[in-house]
C-alpha atoms as a PDB file:
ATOM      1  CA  UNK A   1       0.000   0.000   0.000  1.00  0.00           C
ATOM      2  CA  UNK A   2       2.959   2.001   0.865  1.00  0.00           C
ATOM      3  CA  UNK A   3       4.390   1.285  -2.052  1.00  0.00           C
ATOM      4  CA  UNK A   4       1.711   2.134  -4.477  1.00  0.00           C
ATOM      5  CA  UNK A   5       1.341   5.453  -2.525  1.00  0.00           C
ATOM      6  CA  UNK A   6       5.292   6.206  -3.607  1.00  0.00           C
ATOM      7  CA  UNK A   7       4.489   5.479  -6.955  1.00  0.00           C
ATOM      8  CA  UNK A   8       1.256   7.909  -7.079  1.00  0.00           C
ATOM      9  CA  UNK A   9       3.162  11.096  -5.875  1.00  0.00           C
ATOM     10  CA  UNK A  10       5.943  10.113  -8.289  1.00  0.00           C
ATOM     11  CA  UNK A  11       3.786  10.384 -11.132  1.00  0.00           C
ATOM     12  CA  UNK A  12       2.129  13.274  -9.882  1.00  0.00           C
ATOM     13  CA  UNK A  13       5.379  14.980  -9.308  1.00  0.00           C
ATOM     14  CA  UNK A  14       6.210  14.462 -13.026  1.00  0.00           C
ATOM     15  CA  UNK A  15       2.759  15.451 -14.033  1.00  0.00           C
ATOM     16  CA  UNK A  16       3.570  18.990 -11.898  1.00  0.00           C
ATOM     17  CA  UNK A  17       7.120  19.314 -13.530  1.00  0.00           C
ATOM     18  CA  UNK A  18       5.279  18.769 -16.705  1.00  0.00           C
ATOM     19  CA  UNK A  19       3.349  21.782 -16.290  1.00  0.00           C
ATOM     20  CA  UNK A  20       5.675  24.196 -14.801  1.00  0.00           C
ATOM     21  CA  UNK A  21       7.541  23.486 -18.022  1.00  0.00           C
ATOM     22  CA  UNK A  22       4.828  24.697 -20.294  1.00  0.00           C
ATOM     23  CA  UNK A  23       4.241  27.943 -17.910  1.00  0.00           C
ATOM     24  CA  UNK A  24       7.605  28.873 -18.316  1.00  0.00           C
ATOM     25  CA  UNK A  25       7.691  28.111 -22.388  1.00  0.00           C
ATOM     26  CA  UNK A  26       4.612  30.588 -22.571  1.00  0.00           C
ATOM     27  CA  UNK A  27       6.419  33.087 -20.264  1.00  0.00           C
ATOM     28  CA  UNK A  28       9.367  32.841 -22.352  1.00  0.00           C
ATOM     29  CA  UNK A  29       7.517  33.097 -25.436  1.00  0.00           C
ATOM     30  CA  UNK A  30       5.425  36.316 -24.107  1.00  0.00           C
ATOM     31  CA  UNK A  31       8.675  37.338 -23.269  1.00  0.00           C
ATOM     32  CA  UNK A  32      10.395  37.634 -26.414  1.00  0.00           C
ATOM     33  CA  UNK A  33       7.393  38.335 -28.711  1.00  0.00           C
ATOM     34  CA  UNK A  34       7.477  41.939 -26.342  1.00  0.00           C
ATOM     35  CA  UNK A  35      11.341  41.563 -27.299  1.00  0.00           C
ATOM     36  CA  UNK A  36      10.234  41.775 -30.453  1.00  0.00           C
ATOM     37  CA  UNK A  37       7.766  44.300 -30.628  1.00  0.00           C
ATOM     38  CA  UNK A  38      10.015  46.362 -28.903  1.00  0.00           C
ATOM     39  CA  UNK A  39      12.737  46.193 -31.325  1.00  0.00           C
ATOM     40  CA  UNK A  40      10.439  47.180 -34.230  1.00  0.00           C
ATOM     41  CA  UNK A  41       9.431  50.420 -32.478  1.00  0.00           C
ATOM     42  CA  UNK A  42      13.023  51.107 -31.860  1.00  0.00           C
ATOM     43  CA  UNK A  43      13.975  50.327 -35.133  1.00  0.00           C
ATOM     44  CA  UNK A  44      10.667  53.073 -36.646  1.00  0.00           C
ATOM     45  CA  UNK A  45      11.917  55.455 -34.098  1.00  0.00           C
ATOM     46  CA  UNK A  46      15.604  55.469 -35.408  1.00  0.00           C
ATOM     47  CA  UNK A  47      14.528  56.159 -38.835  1.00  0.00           C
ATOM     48  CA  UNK A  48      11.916  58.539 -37.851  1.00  0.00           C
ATOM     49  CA  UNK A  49      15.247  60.541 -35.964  1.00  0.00           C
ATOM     50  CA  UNK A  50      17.416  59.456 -38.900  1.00  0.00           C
ATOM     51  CA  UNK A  51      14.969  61.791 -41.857  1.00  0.00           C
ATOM     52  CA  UNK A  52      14.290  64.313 -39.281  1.00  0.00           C
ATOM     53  CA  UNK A  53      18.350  65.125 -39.126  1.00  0.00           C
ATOM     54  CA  UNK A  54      18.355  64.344 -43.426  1.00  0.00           C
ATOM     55  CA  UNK A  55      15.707  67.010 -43.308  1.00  0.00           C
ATOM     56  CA  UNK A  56      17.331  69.521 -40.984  1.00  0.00           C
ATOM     57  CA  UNK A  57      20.678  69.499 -42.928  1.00  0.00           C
ATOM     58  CA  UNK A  58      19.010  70.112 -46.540  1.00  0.00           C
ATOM     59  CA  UNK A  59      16.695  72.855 -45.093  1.00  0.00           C
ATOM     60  CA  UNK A  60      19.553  74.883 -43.760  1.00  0.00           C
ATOM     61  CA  UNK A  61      21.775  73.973 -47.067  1.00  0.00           C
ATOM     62  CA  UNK A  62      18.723  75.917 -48.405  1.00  0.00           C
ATOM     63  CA  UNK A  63      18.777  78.572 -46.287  1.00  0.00           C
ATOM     64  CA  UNK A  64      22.496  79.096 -46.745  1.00  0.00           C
ATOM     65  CA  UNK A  65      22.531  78.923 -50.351  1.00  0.00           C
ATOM     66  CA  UNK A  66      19.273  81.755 -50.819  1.00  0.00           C
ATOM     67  CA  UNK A  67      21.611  83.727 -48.068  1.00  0.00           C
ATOM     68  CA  UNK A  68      24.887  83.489 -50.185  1.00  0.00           C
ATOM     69  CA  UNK A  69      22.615  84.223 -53.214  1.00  0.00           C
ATOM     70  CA  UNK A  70      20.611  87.574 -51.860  1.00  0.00           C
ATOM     71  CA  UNK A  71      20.336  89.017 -55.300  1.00  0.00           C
ATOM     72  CA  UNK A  72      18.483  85.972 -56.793  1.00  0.00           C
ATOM     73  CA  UNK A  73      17.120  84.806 -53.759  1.00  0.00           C
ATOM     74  CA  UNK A  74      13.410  85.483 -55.229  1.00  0.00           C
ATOM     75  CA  UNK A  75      14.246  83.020 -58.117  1.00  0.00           C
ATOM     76  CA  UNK A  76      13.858  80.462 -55.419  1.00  0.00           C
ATOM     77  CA  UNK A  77      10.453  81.029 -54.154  1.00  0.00           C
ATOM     78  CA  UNK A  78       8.504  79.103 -56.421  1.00  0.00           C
ATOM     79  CA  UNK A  79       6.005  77.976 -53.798  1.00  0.00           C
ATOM     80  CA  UNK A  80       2.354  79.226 -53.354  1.00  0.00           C
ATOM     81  CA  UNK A  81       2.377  79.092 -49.176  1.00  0.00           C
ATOM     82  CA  UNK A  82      -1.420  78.395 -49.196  1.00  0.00           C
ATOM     83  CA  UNK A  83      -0.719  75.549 -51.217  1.00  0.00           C
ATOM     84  CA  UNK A  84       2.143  74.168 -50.672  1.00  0.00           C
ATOM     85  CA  UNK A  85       3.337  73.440 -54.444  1.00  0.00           C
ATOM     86  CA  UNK A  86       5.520  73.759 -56.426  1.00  0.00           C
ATOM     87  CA  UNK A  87       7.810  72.149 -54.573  1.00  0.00           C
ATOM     88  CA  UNK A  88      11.402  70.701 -54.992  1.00  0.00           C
ATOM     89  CA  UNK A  89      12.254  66.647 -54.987  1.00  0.00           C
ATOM     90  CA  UNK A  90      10.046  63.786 -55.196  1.00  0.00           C
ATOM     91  CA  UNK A  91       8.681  64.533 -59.247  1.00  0.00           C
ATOM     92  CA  UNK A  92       4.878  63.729 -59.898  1.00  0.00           C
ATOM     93  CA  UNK A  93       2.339  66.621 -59.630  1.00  0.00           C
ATOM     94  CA  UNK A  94       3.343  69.445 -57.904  1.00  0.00           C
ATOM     95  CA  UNK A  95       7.242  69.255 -58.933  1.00  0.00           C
ATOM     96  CA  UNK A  96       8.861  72.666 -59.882  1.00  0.00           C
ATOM     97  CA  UNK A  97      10.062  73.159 -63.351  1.00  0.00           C
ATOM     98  CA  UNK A  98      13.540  74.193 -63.480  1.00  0.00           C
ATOM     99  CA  UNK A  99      13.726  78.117 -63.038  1.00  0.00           C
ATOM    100  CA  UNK A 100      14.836  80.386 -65.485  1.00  0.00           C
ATOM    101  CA  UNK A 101      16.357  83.481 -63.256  1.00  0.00           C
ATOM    102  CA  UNK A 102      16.931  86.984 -64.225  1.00  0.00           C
ATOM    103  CA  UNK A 103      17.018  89.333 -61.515  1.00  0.00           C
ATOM    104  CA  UNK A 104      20.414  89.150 -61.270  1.00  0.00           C
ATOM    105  CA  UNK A 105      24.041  88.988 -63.682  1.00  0.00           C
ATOM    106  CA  UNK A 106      23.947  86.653 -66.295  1.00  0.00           C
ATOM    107  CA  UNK A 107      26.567  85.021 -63.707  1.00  0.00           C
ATOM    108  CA  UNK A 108      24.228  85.189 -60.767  1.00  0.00           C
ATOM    109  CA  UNK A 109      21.454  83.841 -63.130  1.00  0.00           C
ATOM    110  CA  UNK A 110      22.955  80.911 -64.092  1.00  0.00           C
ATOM    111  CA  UNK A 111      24.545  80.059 -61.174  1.00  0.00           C
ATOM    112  CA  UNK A 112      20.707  80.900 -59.167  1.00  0.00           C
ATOM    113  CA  UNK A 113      19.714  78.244 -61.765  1.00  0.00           C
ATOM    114  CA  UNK A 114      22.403  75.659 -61.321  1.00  0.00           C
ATOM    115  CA  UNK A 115      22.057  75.592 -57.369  1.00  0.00           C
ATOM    116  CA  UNK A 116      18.450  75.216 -57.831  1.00  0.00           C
ATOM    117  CA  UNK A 117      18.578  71.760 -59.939  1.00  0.00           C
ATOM    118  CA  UNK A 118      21.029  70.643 -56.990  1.00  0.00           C
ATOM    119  CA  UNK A 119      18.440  71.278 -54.245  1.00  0.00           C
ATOM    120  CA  UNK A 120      15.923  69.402 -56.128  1.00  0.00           C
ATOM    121  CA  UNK A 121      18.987  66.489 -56.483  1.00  0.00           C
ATOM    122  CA  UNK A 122      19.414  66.513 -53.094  1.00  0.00           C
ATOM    123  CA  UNK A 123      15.677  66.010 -52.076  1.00  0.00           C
ATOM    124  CA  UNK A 124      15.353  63.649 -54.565  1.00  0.00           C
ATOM    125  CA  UNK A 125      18.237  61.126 -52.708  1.00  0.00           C
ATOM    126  CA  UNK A 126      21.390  62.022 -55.278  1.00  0.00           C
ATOM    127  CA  UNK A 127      23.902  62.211 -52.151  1.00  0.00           C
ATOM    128  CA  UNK A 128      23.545  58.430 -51.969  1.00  0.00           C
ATOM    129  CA  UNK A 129      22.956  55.820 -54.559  1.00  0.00           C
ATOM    130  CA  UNK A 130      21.745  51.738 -54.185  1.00  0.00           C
ATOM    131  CA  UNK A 131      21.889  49.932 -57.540  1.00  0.00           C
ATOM    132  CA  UNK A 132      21.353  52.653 -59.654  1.00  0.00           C
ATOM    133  CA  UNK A 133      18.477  54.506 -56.950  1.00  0.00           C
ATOM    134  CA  UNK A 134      18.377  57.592 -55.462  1.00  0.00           C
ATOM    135  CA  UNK A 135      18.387  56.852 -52.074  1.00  0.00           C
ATOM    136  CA  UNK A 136      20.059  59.650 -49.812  1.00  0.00           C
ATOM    137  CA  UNK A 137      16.727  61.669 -48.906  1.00  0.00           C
ATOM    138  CA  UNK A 138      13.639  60.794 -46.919  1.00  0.00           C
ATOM    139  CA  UNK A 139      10.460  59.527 -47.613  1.00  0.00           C
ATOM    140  CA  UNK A 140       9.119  61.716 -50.418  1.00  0.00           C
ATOM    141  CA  UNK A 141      11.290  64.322 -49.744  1.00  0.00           C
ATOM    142  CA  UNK A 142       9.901  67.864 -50.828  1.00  0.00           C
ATOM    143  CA  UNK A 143      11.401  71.451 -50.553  1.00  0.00           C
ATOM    144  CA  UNK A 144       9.230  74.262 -50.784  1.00  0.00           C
ATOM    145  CA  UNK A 145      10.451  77.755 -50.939  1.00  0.00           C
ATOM    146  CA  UNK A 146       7.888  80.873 -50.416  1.00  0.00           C
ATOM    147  CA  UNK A 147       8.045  84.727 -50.844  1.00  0.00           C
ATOM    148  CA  UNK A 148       5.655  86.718 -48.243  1.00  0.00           C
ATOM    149  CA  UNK A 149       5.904  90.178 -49.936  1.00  0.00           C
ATOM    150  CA  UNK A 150       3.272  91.334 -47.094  1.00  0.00           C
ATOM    151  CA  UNK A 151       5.532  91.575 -44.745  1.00  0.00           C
ATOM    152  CA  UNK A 152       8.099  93.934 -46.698  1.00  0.00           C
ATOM    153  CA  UNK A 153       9.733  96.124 -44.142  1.00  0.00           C
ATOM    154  CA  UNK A 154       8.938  99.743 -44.305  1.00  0.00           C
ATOM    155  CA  UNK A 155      11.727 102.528 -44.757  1.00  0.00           C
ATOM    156  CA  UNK A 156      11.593 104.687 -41.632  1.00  0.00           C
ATOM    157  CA  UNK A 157      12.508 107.694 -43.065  1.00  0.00           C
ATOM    158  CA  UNK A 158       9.987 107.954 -46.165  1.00  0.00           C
ATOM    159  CA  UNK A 159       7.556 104.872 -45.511  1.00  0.00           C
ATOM    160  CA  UNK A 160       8.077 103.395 -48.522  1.00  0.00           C
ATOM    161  CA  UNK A 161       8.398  99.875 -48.889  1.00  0.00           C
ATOM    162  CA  UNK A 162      11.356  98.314 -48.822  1.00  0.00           C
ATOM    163  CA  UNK A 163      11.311  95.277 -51.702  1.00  0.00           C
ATOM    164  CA  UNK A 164      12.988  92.008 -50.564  1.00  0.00           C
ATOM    165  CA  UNK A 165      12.916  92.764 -47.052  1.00  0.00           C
ATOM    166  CA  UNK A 166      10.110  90.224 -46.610  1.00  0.00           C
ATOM    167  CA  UNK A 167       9.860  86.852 -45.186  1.00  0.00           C
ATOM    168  CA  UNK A 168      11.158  84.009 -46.676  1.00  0.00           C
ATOM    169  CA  UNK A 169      10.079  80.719 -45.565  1.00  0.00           C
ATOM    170  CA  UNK A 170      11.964  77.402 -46.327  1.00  0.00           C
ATOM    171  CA  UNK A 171      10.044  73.519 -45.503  1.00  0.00           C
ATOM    172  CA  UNK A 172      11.312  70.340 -46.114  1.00  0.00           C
ATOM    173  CA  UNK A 173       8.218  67.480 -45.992  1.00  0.00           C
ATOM    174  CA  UNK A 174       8.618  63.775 -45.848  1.00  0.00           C
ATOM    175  CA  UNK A 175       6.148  60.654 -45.103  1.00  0.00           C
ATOM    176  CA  UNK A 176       6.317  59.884 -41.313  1.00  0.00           C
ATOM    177  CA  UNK A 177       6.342  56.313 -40.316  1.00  0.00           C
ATOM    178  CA  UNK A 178       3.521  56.504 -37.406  1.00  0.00           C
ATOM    179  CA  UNK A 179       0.339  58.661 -37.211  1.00  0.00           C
ATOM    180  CA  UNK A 180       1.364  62.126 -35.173  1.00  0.00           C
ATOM    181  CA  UNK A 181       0.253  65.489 -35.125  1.00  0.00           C
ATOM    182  CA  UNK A 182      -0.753  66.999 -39.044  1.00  0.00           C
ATOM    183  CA  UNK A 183       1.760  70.074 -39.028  1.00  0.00           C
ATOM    184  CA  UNK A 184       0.259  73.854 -39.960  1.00  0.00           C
ATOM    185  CA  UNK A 185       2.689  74.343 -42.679  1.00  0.00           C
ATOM    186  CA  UNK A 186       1.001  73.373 -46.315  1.00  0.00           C
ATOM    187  CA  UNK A 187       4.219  71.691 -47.898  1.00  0.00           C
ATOM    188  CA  UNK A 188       3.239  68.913 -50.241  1.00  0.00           C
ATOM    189  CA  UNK A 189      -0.122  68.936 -48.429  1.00  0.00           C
ATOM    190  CA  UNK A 190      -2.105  66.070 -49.095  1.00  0.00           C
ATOM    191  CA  UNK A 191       0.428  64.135 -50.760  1.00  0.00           C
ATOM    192  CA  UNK A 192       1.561  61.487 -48.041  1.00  0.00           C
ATOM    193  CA  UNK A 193      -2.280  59.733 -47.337  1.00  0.00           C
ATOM    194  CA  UNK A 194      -2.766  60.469 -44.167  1.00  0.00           C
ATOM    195  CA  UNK A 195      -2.052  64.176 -43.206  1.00  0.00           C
ATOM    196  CA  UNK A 196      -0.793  62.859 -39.438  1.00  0.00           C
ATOM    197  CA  UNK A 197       2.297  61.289 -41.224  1.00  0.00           C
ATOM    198  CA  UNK A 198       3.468  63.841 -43.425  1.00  0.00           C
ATOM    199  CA  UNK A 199       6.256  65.783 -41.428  1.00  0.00           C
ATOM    200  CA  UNK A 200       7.657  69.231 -41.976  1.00  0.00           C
ATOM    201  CA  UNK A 201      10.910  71.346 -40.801  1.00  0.00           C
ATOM    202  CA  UNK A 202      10.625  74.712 -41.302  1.00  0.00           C
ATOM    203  CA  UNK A 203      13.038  77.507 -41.163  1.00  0.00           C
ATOM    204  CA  UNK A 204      11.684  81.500 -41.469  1.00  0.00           C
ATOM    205  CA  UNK A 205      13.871  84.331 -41.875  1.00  0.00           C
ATOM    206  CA  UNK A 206      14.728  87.804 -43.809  1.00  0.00           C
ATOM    207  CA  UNK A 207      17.456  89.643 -45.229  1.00  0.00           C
ATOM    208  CA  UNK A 208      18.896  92.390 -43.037  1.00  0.00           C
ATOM    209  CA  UNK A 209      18.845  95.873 -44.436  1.00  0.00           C
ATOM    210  CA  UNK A 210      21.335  96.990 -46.355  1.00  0.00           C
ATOM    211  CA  UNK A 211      22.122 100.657 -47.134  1.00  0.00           C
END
């Protein structure tokens, strides 16, 4: 009787063992499917940094080159700020024809000109190149470039106003990875599905006065 007693708690022992087994497989398995979850959103977030730094650098290479360029900066503006378009990079509808400057030298013209097919190179990935593919930019990398004339400064001697001392207004968009907050400025609005993906740096500024 003893005996057969031994033999019940054995098996029951094993049977418990068993069990505890399977607990800790599922444990283990919640474990690393969290592992991996967690590893994809650290993954989106990286490249989510990674275009917002792609899009800081080409926005203030814009910036710098309409700065260096004063006298043809207007050449530049090509984009309706209600709209959004034309815009610089990604071609389809929308995309800026090359510009044709003449406020300026014929030196300053042509050279307005050239550094505006560059920007659109650059937002269209030709830093970097994979099998024969533009890859350097973003996700649908636009630049948009606007003129406010309203807010030409005012002379403050005769009140006149002062051309070209307006508000210039540089945006680089790109498709977002996750849903966020739909930004204010209208670069390539409506061209990235959902308006909570499409992202946008901006960078405002005028020229100082000069006598």
């Amino acid at each position: 009787m003893k005996s057969q007693s031994c033999r019940h708690n054995r098996r029951a022992q094993r049977g418990f063992s068993m069990l505890e087994i399977l607990v800790t497989i599922l444990i283990l398995l919640l474990g690393l499917l969290g592992l991996a979850g967690l590893q994809t959103r650290a993954h989106t977030a990286e490249l989510e940094s990674y275009q917002r730094a792609q899009a800081l650098i080409l926005a203030s290479k814009m910036v710098d080159i309409l700065r260096a360029n004063r006298h043809t900066a207007r050449c530049f503006a090509v984009t309706a700020p209600t709209a959004g378009t034309p815009f610089l990079g990604t071609t389809g509808g929308g995309h800026s024809s090359p510009i044709s400057c003449a406020l300026g030298t014929t030196a300053e013209n042509a050279m307005a000109n050239a550094l505006f097919a560059e920007l659109d190179s650059d937002l269209q990935g030709a830093a970097e190149a994979l099998s024969g593919a533009l890859v350097g930019a973003m996700i649908g990398a636009r630049g948009c470039i606007s003129y406010d004339s309203t807010t030409d400064l005012l002379d403050p001697v005769t009140g006149a106003t002062m051309n070209g001392t307006g508000l210039f207004t540089v945006a680089v968009a790109w498709q977002g990875l996750n849903d966020t907050v739909a930004p204010s400025n209208t670069c390539a609005m409506g061209l990235y599905g959902s308006e909570t993906k499409r992202r946008v740096v901006v960078q405002t500024f005028r020229f100082a006065r000069t006598q």
